[in-house]
N, C-alpha and C. Protein backbone atom coordinates (compact mmCIF):
# COMPACT_ATOMS: atom_id res chain seq x y z
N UNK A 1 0.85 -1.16 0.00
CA UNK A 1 0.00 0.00 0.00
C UNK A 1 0.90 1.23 0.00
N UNK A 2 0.64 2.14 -0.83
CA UNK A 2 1.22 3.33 -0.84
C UNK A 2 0.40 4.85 -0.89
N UNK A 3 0.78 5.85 -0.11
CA UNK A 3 0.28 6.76 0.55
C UNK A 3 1.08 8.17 -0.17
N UNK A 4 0.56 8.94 -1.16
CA UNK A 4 1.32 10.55 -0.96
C UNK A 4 0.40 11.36 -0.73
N UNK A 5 1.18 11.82 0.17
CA UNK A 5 0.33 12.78 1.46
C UNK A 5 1.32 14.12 1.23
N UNK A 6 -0.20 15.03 0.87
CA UNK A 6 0.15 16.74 0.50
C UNK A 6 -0.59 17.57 1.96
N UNK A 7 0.71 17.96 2.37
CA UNK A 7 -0.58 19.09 3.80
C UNK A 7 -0.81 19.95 2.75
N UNK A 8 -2.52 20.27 2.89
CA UNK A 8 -2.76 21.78 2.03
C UNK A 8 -3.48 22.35 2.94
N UNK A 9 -4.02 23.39 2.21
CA UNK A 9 -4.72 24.45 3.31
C UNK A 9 -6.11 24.44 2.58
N UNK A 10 -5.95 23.82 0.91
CA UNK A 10 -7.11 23.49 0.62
C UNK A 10 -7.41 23.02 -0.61
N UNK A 11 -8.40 21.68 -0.85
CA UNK A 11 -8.17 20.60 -1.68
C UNK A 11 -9.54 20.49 -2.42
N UNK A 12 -9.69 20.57 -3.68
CA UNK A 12 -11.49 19.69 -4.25
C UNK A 12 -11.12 18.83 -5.11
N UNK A 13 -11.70 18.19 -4.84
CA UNK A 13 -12.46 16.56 -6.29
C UNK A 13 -13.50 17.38 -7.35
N UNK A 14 -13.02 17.44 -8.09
CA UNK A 14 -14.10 17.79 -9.19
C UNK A 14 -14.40 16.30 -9.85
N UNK A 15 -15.65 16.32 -10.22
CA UNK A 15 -15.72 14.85 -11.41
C UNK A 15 -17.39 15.35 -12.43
N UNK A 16 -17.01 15.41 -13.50
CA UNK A 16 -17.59 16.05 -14.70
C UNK A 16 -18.36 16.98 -14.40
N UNK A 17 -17.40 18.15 -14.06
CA UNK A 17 -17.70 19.71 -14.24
C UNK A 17 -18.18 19.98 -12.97
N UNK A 18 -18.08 19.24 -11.83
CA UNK A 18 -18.93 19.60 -10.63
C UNK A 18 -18.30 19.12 -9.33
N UNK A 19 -18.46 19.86 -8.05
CA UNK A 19 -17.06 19.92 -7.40
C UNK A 19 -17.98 18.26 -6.56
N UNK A 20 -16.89 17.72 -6.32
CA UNK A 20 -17.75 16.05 -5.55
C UNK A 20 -17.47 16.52 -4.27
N UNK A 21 -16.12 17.09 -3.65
CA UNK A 21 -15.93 17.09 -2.49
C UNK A 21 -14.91 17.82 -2.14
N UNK A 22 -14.72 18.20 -0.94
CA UNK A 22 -13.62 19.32 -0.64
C UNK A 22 -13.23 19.35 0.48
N UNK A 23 -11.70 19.79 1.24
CA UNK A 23 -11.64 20.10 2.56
C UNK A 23 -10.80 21.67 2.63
N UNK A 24 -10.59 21.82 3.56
CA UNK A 24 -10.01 23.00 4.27
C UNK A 24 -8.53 22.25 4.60
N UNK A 25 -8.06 23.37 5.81
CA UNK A 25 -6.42 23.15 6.24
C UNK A 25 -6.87 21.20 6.78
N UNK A 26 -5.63 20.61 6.16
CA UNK A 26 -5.48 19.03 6.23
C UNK A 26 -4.47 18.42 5.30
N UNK A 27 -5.06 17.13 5.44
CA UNK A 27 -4.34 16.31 3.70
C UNK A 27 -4.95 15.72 3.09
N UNK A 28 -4.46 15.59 2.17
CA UNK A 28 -5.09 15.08 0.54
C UNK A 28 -3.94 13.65 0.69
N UNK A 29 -4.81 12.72 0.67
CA UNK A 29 -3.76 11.69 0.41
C UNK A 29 -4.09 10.80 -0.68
N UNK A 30 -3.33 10.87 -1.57
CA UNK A 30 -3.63 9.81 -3.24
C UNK A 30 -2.73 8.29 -2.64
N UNK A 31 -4.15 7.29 -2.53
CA UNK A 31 -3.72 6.07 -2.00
C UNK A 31 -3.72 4.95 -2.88
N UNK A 32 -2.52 4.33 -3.12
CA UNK A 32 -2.57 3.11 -3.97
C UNK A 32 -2.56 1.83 -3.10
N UNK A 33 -2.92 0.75 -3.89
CA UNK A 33 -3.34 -0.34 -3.36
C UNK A 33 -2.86 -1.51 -3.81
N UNK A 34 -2.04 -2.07 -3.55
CA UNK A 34 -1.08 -3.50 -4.31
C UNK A 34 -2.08 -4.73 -4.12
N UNK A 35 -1.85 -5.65 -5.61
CA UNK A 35 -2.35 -6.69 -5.07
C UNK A 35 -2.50 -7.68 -3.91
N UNK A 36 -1.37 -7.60 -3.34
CA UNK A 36 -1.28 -8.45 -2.14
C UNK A 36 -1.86 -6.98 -0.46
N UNK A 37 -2.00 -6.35 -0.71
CA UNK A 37 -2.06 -5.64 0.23
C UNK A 37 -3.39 -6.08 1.10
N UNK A 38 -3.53 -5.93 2.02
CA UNK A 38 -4.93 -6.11 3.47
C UNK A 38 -5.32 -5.38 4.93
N UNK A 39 -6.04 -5.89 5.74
CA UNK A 39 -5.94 -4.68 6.49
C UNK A 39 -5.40 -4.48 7.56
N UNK A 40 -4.42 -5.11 7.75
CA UNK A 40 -3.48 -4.91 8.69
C UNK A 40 -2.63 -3.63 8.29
N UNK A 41 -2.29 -3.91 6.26
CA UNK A 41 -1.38 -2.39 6.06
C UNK A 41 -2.28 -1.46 6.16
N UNK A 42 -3.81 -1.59 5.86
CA UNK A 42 -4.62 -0.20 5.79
C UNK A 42 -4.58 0.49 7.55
N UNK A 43 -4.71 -0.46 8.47
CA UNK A 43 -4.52 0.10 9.93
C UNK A 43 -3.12 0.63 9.88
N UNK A 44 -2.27 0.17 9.73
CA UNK A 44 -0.89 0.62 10.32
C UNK A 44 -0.74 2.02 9.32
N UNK A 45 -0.90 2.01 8.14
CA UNK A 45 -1.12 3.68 6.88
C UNK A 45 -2.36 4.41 7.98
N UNK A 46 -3.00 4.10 8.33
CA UNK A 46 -3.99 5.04 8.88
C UNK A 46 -3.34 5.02 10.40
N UNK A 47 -3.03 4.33 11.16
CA UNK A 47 -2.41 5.24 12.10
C UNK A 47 -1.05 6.28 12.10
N UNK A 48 -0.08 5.51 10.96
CA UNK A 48 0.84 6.57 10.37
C UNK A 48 0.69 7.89 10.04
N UNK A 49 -0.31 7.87 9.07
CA UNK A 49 -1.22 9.44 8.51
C UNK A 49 -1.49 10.00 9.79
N UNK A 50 -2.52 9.52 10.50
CA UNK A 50 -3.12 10.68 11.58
C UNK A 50 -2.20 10.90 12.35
N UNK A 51 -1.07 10.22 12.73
CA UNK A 51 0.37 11.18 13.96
C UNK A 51 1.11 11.34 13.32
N UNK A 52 1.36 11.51 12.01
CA UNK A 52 2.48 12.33 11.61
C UNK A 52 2.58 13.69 11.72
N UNK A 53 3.74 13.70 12.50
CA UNK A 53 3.98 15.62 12.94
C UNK A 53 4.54 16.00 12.06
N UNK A 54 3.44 16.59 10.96
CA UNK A 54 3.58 17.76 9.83
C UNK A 54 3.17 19.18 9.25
N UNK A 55 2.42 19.33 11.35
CA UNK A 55 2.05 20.83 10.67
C UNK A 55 2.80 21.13 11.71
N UNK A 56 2.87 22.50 11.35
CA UNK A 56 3.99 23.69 12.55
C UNK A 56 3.24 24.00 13.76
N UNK A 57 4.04 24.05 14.65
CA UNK A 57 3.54 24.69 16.08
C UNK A 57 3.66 26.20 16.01
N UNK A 58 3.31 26.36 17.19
CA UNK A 58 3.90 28.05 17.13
C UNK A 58 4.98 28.45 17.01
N UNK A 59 5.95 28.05 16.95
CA UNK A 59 7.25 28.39 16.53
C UNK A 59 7.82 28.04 15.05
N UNK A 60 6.86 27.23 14.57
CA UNK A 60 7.04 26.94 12.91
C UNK A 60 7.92 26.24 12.93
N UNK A 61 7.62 24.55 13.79
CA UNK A 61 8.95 23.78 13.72
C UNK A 61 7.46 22.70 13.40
N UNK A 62 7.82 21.45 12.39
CA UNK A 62 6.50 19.97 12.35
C UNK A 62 6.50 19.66 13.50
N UNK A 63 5.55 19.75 14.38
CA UNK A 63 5.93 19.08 15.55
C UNK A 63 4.12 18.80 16.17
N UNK A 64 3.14 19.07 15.25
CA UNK A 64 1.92 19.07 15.32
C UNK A 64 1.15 17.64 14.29
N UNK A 65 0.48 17.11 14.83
CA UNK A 65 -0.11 15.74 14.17
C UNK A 65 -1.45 16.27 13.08
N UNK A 66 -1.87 15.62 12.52
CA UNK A 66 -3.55 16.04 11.77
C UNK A 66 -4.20 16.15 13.31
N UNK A 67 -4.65 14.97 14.26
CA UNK A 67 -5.08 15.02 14.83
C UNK A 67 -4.71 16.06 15.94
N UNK A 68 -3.62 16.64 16.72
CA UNK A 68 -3.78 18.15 16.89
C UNK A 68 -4.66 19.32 16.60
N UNK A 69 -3.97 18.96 15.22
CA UNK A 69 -4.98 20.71 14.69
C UNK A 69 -6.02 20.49 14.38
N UNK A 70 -6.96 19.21 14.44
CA UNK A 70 -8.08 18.58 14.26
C UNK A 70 -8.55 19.08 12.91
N UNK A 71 -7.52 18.45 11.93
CA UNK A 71 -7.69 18.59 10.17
C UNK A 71 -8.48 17.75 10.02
N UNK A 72 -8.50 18.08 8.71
CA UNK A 72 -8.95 16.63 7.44
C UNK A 72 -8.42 16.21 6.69
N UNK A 73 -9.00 14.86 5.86
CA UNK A 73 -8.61 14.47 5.01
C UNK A 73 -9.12 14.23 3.78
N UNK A 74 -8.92 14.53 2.34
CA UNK A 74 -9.42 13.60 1.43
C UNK A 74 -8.86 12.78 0.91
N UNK A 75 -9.47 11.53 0.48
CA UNK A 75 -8.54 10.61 0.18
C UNK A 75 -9.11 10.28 -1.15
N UNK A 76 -7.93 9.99 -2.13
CA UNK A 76 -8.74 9.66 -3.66
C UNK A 76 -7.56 8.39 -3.84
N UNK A 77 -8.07 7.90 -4.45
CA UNK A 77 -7.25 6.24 -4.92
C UNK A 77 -7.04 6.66 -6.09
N UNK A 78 -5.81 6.12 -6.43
CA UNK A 78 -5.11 6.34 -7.15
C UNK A 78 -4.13 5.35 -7.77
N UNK A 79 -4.35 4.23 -8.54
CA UNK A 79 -3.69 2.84 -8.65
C UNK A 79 -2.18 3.07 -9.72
N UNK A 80 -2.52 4.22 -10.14
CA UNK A 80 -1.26 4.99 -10.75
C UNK A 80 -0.11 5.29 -10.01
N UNK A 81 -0.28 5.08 -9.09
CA UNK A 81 0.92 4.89 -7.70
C UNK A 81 2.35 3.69 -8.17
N UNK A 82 0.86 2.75 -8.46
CA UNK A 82 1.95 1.39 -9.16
C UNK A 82 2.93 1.62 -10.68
N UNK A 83 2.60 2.30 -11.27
CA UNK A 83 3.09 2.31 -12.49
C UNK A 83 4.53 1.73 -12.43
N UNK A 84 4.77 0.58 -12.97
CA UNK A 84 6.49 -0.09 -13.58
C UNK A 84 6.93 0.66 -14.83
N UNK A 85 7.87 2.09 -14.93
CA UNK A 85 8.43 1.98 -15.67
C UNK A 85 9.35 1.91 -16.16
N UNK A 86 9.60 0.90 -15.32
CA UNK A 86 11.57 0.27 -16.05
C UNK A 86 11.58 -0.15 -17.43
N UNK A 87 10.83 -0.65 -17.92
CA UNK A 87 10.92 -1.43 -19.43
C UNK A 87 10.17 -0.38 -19.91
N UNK A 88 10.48 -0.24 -21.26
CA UNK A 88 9.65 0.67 -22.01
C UNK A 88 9.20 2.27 -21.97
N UNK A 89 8.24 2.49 -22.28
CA UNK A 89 7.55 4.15 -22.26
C UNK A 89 5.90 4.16 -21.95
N UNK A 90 5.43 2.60 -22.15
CA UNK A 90 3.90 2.18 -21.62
C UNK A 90 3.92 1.79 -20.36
N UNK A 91 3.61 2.24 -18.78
CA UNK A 91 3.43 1.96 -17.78
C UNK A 91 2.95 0.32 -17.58
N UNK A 92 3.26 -0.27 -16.55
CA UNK A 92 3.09 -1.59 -16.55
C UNK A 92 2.27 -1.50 -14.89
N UNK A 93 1.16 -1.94 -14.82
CA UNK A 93 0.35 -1.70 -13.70
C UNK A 93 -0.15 -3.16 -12.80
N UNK A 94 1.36 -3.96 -13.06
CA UNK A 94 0.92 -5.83 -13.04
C UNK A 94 0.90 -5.67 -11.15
N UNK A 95 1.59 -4.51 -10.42
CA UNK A 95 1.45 -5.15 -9.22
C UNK A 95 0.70 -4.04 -8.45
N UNK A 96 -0.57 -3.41 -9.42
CA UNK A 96 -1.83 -2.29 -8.57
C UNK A 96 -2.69 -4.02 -8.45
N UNK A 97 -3.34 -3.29 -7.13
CA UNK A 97 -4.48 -4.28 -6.95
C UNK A 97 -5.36 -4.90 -7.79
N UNK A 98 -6.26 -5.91 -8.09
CA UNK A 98 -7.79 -5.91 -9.06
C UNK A 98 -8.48 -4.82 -8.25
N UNK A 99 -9.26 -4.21 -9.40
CA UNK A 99 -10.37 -3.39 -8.85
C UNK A 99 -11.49 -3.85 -7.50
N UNK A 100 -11.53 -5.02 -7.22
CA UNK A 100 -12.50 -5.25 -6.05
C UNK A 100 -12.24 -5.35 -4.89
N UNK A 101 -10.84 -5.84 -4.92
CA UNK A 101 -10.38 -6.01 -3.63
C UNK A 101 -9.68 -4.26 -3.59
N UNK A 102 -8.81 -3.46 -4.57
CA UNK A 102 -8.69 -2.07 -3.97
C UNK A 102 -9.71 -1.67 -3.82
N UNK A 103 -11.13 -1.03 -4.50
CA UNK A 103 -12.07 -0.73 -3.65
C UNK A 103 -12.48 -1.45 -2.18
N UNK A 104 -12.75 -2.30 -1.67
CA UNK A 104 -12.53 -2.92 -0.56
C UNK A 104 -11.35 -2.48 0.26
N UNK A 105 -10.53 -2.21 -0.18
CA UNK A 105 -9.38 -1.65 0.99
C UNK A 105 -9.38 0.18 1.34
N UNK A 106 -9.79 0.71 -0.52
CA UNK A 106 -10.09 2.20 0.18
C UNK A 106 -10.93 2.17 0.70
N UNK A 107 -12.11 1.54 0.49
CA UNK A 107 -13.48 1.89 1.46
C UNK A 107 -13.09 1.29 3.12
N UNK A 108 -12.23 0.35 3.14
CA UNK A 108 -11.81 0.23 4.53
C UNK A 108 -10.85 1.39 5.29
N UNK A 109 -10.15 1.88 4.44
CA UNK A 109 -9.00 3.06 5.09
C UNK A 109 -10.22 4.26 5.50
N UNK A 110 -10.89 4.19 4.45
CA UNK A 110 -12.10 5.57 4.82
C UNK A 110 -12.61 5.63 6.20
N UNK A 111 -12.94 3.86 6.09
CA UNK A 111 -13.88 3.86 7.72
C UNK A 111 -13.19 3.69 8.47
N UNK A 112 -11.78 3.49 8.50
CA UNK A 112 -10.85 3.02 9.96
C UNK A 112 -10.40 5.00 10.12
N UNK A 113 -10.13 5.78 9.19
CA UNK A 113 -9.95 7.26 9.48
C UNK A 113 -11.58 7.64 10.27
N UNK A 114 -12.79 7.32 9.55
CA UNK A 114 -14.07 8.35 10.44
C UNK A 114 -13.90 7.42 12.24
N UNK A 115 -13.39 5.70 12.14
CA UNK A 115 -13.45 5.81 13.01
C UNK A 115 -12.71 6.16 14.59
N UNK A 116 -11.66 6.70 14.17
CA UNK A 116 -10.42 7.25 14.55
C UNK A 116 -11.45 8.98 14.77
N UNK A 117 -11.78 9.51 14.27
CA UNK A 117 -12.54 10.82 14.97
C UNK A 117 -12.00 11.71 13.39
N UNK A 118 -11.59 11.18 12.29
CA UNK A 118 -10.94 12.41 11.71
C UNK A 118 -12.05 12.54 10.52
N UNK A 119 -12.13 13.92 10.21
CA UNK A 119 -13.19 14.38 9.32
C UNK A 119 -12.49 13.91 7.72
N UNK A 120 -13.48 13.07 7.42
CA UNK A 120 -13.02 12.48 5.75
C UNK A 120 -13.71 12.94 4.69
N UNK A 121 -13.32 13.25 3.57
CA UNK A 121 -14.07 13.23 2.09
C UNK A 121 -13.38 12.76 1.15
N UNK A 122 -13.88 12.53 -0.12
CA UNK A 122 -13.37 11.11 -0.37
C UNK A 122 -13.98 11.79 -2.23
N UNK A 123 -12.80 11.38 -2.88
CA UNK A 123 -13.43 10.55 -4.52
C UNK A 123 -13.88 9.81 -4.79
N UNK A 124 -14.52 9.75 -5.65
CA UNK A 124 -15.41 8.73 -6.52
C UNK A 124 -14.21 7.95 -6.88
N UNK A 125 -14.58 6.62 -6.64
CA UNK A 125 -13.47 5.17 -6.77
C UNK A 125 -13.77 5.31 -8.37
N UNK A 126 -12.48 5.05 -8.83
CA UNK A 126 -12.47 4.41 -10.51
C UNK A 126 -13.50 5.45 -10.95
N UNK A 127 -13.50 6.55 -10.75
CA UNK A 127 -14.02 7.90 -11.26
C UNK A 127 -12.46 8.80 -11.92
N UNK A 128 -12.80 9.16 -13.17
CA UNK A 128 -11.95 10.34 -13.77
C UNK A 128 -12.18 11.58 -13.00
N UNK A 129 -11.29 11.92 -12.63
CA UNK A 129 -11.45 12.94 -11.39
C UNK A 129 -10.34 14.44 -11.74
N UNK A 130 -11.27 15.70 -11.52
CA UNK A 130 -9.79 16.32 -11.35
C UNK A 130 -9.79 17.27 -9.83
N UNK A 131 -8.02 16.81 -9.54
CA UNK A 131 -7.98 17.12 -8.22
C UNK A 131 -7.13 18.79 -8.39
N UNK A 132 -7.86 19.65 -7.68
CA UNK A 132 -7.18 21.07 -7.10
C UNK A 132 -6.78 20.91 -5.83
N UNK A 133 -5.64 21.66 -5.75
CA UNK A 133 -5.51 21.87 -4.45
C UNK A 133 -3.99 22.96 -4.24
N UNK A 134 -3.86 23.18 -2.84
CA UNK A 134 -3.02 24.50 -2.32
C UNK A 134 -2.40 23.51 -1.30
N UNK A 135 -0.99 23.15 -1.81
CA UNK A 135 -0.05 22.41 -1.22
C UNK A 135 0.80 23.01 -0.31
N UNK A 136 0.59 23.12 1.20
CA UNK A 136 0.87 24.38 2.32
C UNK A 136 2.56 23.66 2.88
N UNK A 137 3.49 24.52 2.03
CA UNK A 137 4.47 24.34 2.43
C UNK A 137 5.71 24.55 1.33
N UNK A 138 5.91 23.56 0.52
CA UNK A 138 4.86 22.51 0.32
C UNK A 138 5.64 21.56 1.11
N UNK A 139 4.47 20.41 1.58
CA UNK A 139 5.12 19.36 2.04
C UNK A 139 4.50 17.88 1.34
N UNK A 140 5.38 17.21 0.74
CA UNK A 140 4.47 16.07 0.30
C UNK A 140 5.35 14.75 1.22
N UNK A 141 5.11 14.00 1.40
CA UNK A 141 5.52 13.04 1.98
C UNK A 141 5.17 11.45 1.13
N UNK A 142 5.69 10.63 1.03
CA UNK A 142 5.20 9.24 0.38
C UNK A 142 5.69 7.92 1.99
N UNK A 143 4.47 7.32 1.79
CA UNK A 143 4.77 6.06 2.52
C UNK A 143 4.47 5.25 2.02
N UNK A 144 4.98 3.81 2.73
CA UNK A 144 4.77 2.35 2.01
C UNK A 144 4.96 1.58 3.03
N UNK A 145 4.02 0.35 2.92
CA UNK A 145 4.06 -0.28 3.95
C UNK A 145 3.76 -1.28 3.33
């Protein structure tokens, strides 16, 4: 499972011409999903995300969690995470999840974040989507687990 996580100050999902969803100061995290992945990695990525100290304190040092500043998140899947391109110039996508079991794992990361207390919004799965957003820092971070 892989995680890039943008702190912004502010993020929308558009999907054909119309905004789906949006947050304020938080993160936007574009989550990929490997075939072999389950939910042991979706718990351990979701407790990673919510204590990572990546916003500033008052002194403007990371030393503040999401859950601190009591942010949000949106999360959009994103199986383009996987792309192999060592061979060639055509992306090779042999080790993103099947579509049923990654839906099944984002819709599980969704509900293990609301049930953790953190405010979620979310893309349309296997929706053409376009994402805006104001990358506050910038800070992007990538994890893998």
């Amino acid at each position: 499972m892989k995680a890039v996580i943008q702190r912004v100050t502010q993020v929308s999902v558009e999907i054909s011409g119309e905004i789906f969803s949006q947050i304020e100061k938080g993160l936007l995290v574009l989550l990929g999903v490997a075939y072999d992945d389950n939910k042991e990695k979706v718990s351990w990525l979701v407790e990673k995300i919510i204590n990572l100290r990546i916003f500033s304190d008052k002194d403007g040092k990371m030393n503040l969690s999401l859950k601190d500043i009591k942010g949000s998140i949106l999360v959009v899947s994103q199986f383009t995470l996987y792309a192999d391109t060592r061979k060639g110039n055509r992306p090779s996508f042999i080790q993103a999840s099947p579509p049923k079991l990654a839906e099944f794992l984002y819709n599980h990361f969704v509900d293990e974040l609301k049930r953790q207390g953190i405010p979620v919004a979310t893309g349309r799965f296997g929706a053409g989507m376009q994402v805006s957003l104001v990358n506050d820092g910038p800070v992007t971070i990538i994890l893998e687990k």
